[in-house]
Protein backbone atom coordinates (compact mmCIF):
# COMPACT_ATOMS: atom_id res chain seq x y z
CA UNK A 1 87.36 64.90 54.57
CA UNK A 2 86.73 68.27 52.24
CA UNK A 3 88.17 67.17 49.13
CA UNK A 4 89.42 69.82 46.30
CA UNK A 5 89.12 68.37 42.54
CA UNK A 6 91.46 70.24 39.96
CA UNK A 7 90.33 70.20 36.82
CA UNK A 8 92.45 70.62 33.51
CA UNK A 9 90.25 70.34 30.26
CA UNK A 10 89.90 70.86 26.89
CA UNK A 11 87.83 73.52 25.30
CA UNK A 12 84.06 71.58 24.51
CA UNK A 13 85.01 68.41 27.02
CA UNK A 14 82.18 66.48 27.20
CA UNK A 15 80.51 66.08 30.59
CA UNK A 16 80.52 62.58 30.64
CA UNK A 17 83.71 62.36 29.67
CA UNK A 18 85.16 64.58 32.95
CA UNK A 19 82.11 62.88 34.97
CA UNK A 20 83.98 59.34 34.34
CA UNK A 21 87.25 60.40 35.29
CA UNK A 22 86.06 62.44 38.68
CA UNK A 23 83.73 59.93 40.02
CA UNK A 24 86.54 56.87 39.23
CA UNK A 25 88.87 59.04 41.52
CA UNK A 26 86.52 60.07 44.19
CA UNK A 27 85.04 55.98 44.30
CA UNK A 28 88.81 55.83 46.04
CA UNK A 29 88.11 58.39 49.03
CA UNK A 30 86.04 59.25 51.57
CA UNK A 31 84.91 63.10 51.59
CA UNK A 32 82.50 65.45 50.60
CA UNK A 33 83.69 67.96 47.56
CA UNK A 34 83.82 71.51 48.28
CA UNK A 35 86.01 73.19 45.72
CA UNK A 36 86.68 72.66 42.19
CA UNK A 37 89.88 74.70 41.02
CA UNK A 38 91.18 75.25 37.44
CA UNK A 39 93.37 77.94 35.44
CA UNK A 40 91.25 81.18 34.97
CA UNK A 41 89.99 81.37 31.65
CA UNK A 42 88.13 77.69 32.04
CA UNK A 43 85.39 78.15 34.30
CA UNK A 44 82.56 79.21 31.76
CA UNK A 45 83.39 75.41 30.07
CA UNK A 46 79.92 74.17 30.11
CA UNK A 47 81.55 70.19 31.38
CA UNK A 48 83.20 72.39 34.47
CA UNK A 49 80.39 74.26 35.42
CA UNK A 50 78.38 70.88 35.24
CA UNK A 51 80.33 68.93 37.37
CA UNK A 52 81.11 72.06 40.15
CA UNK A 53 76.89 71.84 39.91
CA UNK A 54 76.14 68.50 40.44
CA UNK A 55 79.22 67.99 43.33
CA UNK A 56 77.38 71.34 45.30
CA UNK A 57 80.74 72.81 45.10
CA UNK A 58 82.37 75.96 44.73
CA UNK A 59 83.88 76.48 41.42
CA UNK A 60 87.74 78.87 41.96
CA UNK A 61 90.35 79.62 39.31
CA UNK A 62 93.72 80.60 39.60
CA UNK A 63 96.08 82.47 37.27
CA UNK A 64 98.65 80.83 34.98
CA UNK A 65 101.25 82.58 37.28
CA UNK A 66 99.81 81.54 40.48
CA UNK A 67 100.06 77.62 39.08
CA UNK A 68 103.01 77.59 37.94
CA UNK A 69 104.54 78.76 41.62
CA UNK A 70 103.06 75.39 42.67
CA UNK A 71 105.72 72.76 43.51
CA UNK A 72 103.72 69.78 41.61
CA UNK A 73 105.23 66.58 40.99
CA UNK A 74 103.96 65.75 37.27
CA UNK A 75 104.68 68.80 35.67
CA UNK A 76 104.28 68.55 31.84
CA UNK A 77 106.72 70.47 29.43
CA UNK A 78 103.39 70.56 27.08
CA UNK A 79 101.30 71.54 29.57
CA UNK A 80 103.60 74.76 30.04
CA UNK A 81 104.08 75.97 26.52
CA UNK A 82 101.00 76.07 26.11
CA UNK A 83 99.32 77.74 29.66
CA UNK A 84 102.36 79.24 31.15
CA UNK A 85 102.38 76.77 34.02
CA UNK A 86 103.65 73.10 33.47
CA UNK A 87 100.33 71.85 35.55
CA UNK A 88 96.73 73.22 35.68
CA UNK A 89 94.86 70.20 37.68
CA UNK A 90 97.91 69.24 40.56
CA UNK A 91 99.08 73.29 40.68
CA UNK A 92 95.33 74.90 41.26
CA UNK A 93 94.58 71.89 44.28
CA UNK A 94 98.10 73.15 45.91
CA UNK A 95 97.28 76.71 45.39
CA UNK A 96 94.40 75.86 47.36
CA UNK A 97 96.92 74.93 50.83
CA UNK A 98 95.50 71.40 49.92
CA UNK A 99 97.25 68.36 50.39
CA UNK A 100 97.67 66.44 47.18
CA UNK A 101 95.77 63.00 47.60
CA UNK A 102 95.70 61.76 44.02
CA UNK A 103 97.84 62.99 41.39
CA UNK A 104 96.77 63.65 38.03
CA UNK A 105 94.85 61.76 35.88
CA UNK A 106 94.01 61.73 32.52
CA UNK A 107 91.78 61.33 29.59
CA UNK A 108 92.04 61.79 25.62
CA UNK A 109 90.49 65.67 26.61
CA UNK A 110 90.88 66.32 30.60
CA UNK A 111 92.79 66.00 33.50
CA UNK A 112 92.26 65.79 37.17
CA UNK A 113 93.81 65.98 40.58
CA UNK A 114 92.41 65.80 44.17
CA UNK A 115 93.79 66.96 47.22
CA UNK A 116 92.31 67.19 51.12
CA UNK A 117 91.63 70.66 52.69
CA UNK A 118 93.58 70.81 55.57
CA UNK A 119 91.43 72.83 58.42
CA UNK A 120 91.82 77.01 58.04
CA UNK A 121 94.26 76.85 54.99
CA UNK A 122 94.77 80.14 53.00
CA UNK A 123 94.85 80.00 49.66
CA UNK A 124 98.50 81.08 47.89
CA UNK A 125 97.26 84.75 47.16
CA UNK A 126 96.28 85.03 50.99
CA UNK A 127 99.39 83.22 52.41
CA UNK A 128 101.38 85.89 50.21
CA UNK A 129 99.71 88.56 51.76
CA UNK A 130 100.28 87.48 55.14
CA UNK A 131 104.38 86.86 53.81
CA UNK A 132 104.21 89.77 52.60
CA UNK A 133 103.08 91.81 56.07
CA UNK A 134 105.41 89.59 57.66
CA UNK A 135 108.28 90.55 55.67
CA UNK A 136 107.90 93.83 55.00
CA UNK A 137 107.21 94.70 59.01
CA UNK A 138 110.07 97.59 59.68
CA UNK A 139 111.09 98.98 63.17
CA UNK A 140 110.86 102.03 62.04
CA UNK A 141 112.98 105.37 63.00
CA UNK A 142 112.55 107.70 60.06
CA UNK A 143 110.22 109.21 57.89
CA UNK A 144 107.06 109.69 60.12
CA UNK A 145 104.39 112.09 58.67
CA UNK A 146 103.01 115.27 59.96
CA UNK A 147 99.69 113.30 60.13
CA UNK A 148 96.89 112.21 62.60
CA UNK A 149 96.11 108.29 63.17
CA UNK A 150 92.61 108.59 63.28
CA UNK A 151 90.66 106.39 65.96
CA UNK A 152 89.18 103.74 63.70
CA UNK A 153 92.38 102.90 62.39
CA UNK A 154 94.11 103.08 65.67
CA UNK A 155 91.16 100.96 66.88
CA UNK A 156 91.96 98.28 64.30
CA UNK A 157 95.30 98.07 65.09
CA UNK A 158 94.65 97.38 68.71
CA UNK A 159 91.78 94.97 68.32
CA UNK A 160 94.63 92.78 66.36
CA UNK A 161 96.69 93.33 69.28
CA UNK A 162 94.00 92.22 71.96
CA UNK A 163 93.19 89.22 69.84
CA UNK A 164 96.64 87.93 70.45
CA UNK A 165 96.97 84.11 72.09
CA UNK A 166 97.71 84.64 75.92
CA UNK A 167 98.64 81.83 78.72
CA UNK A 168 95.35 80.64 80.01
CA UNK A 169 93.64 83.20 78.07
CA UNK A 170 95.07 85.53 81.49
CA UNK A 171 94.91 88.79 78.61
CA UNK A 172 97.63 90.44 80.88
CA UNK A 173 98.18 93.42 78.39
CA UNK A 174 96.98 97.14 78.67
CA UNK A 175 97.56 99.55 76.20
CA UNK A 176 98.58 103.10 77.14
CA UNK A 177 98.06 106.05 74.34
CA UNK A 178 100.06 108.49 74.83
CA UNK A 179 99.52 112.13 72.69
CA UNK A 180 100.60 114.32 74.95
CA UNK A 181 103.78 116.37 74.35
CA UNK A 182 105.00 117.44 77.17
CA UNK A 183 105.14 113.42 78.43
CA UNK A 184 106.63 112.40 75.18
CA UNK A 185 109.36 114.94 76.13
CA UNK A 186 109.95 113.05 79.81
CA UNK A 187 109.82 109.47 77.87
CA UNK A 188 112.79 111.03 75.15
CA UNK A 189 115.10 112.60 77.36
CA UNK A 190 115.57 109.34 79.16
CA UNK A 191 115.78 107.61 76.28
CA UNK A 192 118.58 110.26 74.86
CA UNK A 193 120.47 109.61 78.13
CA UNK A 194 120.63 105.91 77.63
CA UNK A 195 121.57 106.43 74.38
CA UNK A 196 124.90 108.77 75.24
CA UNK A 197 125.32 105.82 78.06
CA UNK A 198 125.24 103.24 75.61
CA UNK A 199 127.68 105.13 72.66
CA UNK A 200 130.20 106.04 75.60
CA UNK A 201 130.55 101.92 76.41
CA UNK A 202 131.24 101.05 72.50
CA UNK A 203 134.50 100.87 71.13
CA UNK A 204 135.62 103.68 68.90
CA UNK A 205 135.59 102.21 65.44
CA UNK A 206 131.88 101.15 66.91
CA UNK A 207 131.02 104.26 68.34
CA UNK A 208 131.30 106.23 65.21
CA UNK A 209 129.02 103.84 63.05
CA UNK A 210 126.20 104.23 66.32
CA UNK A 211 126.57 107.85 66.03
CA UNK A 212 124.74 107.90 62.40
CA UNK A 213 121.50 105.09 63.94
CA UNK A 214 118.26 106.72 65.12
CA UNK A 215 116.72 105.28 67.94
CA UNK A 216 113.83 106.66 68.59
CA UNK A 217 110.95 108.97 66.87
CA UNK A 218 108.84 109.95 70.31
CA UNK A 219 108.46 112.96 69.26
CA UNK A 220 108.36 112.73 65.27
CA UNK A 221 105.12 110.47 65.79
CA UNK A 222 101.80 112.07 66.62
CA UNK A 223 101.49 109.03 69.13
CA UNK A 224 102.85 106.53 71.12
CA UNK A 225 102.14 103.53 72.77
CA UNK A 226 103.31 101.88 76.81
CA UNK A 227 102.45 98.27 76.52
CA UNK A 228 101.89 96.75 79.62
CA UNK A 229 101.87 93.40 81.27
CA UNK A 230 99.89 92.38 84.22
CA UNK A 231 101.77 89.09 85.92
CA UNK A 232 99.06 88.53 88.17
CA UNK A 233 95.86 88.70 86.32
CA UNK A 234 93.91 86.07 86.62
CA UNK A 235 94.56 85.63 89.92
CA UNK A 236 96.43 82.10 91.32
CA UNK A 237 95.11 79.44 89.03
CA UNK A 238 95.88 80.47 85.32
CA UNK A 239 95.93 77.21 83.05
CA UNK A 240 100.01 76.99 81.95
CA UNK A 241 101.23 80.27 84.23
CA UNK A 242 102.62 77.82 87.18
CA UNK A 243 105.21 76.11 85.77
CA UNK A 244 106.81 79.25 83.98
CA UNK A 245 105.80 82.47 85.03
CA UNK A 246 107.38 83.95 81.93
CA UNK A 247 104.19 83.39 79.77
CA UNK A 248 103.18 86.24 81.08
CA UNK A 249 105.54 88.59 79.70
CA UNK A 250 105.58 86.52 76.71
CA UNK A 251 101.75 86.71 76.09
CA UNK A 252 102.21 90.51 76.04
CA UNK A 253 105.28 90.33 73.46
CA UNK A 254 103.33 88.54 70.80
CA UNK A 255 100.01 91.05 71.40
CA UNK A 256 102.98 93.84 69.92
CA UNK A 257 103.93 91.60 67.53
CA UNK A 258 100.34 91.16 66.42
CA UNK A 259 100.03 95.13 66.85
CA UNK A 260 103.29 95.50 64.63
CA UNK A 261 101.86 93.24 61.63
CA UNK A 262 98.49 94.94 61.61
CA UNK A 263 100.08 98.59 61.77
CA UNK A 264 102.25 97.30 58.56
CA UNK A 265 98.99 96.54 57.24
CA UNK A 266 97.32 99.66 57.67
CA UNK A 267 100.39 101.58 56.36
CA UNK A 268 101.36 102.89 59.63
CA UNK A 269 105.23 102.14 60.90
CA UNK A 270 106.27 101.26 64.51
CA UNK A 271 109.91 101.80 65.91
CA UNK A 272 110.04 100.33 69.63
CA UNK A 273 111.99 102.10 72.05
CA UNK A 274 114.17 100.38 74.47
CA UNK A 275 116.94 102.73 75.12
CA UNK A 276 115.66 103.28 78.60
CA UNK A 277 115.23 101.76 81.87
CA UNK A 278 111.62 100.52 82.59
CA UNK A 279 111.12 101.85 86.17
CA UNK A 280 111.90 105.30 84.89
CA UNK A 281 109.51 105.44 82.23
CA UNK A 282 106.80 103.81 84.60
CA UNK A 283 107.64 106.66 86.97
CA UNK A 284 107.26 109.22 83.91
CA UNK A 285 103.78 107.75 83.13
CA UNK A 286 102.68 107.04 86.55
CA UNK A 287 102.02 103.20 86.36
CA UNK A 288 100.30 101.23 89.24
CA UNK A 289 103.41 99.45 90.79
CA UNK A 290 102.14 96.08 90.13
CA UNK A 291 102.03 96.57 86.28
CA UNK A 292 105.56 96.07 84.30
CA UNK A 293 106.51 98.04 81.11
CA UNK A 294 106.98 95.66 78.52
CA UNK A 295 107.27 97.60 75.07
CA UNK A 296 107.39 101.24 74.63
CA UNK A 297 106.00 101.90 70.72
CA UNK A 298 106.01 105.15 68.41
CA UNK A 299 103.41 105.02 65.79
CA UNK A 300 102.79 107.18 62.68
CA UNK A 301 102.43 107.09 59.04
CA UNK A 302 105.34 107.30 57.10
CA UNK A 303 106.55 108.19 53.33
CA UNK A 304 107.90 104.83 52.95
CA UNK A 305 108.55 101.07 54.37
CA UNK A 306 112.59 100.40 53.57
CA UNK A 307 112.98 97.37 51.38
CA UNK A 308 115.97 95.81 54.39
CA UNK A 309 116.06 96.91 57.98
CA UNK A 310 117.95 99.93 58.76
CA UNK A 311 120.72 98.15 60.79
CA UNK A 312 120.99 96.30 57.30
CA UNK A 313 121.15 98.87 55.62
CA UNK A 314 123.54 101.03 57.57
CA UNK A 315 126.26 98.19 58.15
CA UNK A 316 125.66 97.86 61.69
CA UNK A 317 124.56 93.93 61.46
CA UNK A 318 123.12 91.34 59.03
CA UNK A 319 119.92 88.59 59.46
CA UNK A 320 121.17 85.09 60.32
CA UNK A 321 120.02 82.67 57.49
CA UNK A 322 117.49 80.09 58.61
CA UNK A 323 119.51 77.23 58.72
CA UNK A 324 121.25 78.36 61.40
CA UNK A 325 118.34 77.84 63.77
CA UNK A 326 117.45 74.94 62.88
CA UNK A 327 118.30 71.46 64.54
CA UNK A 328 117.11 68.34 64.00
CA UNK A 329 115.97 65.77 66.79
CA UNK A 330 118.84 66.89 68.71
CA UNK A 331 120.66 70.09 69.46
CA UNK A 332 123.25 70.36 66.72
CA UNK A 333 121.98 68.28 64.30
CA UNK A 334 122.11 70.11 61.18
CA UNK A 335 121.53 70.13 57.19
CA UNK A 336 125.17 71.54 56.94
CA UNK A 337 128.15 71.54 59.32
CA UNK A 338 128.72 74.51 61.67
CA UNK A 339 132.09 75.11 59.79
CA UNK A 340 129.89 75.02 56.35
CA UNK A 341 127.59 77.72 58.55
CA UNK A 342 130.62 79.63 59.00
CA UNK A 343 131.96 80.20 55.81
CA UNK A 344 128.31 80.94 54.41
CA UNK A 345 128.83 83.87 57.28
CA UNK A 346 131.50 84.90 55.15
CA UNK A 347 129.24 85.98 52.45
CA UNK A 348 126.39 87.26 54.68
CA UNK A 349 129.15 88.94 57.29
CA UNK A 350 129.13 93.05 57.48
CA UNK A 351 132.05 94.42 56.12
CA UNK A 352 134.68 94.27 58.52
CA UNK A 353 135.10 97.69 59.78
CA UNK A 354 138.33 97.04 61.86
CA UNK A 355 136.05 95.99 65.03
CA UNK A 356 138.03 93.96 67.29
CA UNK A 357 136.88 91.48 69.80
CA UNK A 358 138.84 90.14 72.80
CA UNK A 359 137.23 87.09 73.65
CA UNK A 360 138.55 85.40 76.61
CA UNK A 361 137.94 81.79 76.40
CA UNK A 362 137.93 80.53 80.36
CA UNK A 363 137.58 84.22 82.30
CA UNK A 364 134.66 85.89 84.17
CA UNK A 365 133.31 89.33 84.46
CA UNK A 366 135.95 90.92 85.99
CA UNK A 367 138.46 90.88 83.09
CA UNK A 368 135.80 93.17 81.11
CA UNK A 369 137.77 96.59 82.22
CA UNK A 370 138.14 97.11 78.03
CA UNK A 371 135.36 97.46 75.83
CA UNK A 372 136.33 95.46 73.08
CA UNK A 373 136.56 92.82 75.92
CA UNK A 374 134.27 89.49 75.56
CA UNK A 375 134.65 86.50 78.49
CA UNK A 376 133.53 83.23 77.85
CA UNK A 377 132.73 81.46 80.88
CA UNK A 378 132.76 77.30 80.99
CA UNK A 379 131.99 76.72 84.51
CA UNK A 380 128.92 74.57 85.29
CA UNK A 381 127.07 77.34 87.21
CA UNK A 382 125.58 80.04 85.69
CA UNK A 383 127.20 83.80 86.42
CA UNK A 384 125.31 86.97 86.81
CA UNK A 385 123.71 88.10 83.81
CA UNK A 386 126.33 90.29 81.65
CA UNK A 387 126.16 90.76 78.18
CA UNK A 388 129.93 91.08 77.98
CA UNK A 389 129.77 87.31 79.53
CA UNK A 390 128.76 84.40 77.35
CA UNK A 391 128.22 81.30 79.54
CA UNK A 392 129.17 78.70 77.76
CA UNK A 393 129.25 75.20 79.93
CA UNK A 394 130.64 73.12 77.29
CA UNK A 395 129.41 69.12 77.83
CA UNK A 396 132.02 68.01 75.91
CA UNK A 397 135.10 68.98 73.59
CA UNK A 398 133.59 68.64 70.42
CA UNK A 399 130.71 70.83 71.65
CA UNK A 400 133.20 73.27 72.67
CA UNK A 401 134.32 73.34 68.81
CA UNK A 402 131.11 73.65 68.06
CA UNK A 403 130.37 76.76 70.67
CA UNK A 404 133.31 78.44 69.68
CA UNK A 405 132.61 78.74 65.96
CA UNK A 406 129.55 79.88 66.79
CA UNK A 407 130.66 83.01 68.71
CA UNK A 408 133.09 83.40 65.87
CA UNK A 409 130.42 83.40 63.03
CA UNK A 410 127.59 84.91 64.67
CA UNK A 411 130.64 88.00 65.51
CA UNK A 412 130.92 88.06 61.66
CA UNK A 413 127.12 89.70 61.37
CA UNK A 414 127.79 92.17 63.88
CA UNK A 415 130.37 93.58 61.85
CA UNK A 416 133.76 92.46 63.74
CA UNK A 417 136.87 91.99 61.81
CA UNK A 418 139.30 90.60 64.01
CA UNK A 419 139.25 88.04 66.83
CA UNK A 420 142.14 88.26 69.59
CA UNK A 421 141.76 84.82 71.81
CA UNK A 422 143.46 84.54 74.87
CA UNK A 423 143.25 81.02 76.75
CA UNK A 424 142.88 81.58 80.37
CA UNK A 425 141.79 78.12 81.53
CA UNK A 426 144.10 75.15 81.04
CA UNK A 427 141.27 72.66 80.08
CA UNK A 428 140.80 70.40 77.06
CA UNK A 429 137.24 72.67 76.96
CA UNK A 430 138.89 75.50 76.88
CA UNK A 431 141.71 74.62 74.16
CA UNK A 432 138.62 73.21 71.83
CA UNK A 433 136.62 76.46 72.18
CA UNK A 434 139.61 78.48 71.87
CA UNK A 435 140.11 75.98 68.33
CA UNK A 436 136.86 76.65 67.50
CA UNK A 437 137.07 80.10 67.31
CA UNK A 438 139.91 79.61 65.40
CA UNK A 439 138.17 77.75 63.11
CA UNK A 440 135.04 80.04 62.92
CA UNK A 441 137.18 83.01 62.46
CA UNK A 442 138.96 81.86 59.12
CA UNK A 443 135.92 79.92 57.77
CA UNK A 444 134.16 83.84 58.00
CA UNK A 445 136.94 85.35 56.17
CA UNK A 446 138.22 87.21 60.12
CA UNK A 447 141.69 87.77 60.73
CA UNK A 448 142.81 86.37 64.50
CA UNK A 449 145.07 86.15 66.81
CA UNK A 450 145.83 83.95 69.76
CA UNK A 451 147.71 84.47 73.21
């Protein structure tokens, strides 16, 4: 094991004093020492510097802020007056990504802790940097620069892309860098049709907060970017690829999210464009047939990263909260009821906007002549794919419940108001998804109806 000693101490410590204490500890482990962590402003103690010596190990410190982040589980009312952080010796091993072994331990003058590296741990001040990237990643529409991306940036950002994990290492991305104008053009117009397509399908109440979203910059961005996938590559025999050919696609996803992160880093933003329909943009750039269009990119530098997404911002929708998505051992096991999920969609729900919803509970695909219409099917077969169809094969009535306040409350975020159920299947499924929605709806703070 790589062990991590932290060290609280008092100034002039004798070494032998600190000496006893460590090697009492270590006597209880197996490992070889390789850091020795304390609160900056301790590592020229002679007794410190000693001990880091004569253990061959590197000797870190870490601000009074940093430790006092640290969730220990002695902390010391004392400790904190006096440092700013209620542990020095338990909160600089954690700040390490260590694994507390041995809490602390003390003497009349110093205190120690030890912990076990766990393998390619970041230290807190890199795992808030990569926190950071992730959280302040933006798909981003507005504000692009009148400025070049030079190639060795560019180059960076790619090389992050290409280092991305891939089924059976196939690599079944290519990256397509697109400058010119005049294609740009071809790539926008499509996407400008899709866009009138998409606004002339929305109800009106809808319609008119679309009309104030961007959704693309192709031509505000000196560049852009056709990610491609490659389902073949490899040939026959790629280690994971038979069971699921979707790897593929999804190997080429996480090379743009990989793209995305670094681009963040480098200060560049990236809006993806998917107001279009792949074969027509693979006609427009003249892809080999065999070769699908997975992510179309526009990249530039920009005056400034929004602190919230711009669908956030605007009203349009809100972030589920994580505990949500999370189940335990079994689907539907969760920290809180889906009812107690509901009403905390109350507080997180866009303000209702007078967006209605039809949902009929027991229907198909042909009852979706309105716009405002949503079916929700319960038969055990699955129906053609239609996003104004949620398939929704219920196993039992209490899972219906459970579906149906789920539509409800998930609704909430997209900024719908009211909920107008009509039962169209007499079913004990039906009239417990039908409930549910019920349910959902007033737990969100939605007004609904039912016929």
């Amino acid at each position: 094991m790589n062990l991590v000693i932290g060290v609280g101490l008092r100034t002039g410590t004798p070494y032998a004093e600190l000496q006893d204490l460590a090697t009492t500890a270590l006597h209880e482990l197996a490992g070889e020492v390789r850091l020795v962590v304390t609160i900056t402003g301790k590592e020229n103690e002679p007794a410190l510097q000693q001990l880091a010596a004569q253990l061959g190990a590197e000797l870190r410190t870490f601000s009074n802020e940093e430790l006092a982040e640290q969730p220990v589980p002695t902390p010391s009312a004392q400790v904190e007056q006096l440092k700013g952080t209620p542990s020095v010796a338990e909160a600089a091993v954690l700040a390490t990504g260590a694994q507390l072994l041995i809490p602390k331990r003390q003497t009349p003058n110093a205190t120690i802790a030890i912990g076990v590296q766990r393998a390619a741990g970041y230290d807190v001040r890199d795992r808030a940097v990569v926190q950071r990237v992730i959280a302040e990643r933006r798909d981003v529409r507005r504000g692009f620069l009148d400025l070049p991306v030079d190639d060795a940036t560019l180059g960076r950002v790619l090389e992050a892309a290409h280092r991305a994990p891939s089924v059976g290492l196939s690599q079944p991305w290519d990256f397509l860098v697109i400058r010119d104008l005049a294609t740009r053009r071809k790539v926008h117009d499509l996407a400008t049709a899709q866009r009138d397509a998409f606004a002339a399908s929305l109800p009106e109440d809808r319609r008119a907060a679309f009309d104030g979203l961007k959704i693309a910059a192709i031509l505000d961005t000196p560049l852009n970017l056709a990610v491609t996938c490659d389902p073949g590559r490899g040939g026959r025999h790629v280690l994971g690829r038979h069971a699921d050919p979707r790897t593929t696609m999804f190997s080429a996803a996480i090379a743009i999210q990989n793209l995305w992160l670094a681009a963040r880093a480098e200060g560049l933003g990236v809006g993806w464009v998917s107001f279009f329909e792949p074969g027509e943009v693979a006609a427009v750039l003249d892809l080999p047939a065999h070769v699908e269009l997975v992510g179309y990119l526009c990249v530039g530098y920009v005056d400034e990263f929004a602190a919230a997404p711009e669908l956030v911002r605007s009203g349009w929708a809100k972030r589920r909260p994580l505990s949500w998505a999370i189940h335990h051992e079994e689907w539907g096991r969760r920290d809180t009821s889906i009812v107690d999920d509901a009403r905390q969609a109350a507080q997180n729900a866009v303000p209702a906007t007078g967006q209605r919803v039809h949902v009929i509970v027991g229907g198909d695909a042909s009852q979706l002549q309105q716009s405002d219409a949503l079916v929700v099917d319960l038969r055990a077969d699955r129906p053609p794919a239609d996003f104004g169809v949620l398939w929704r094969p219920a196993r039992t009535p209490a899972e219906a419940v459970e579906f149906g306040v789920e539509i409800a409350r998930d609704l909430a975020l997209q900024g719908v108001g009211h909920l107008a159920v009509q039962l169209d299947e007499n079913s004990e499924r039906a009239e417990s998804l039908a409930r549910g929605l019920q349910v959902g709806a007033s737990a969100c703070g939605l007004t609904h109806s039912t016929t």
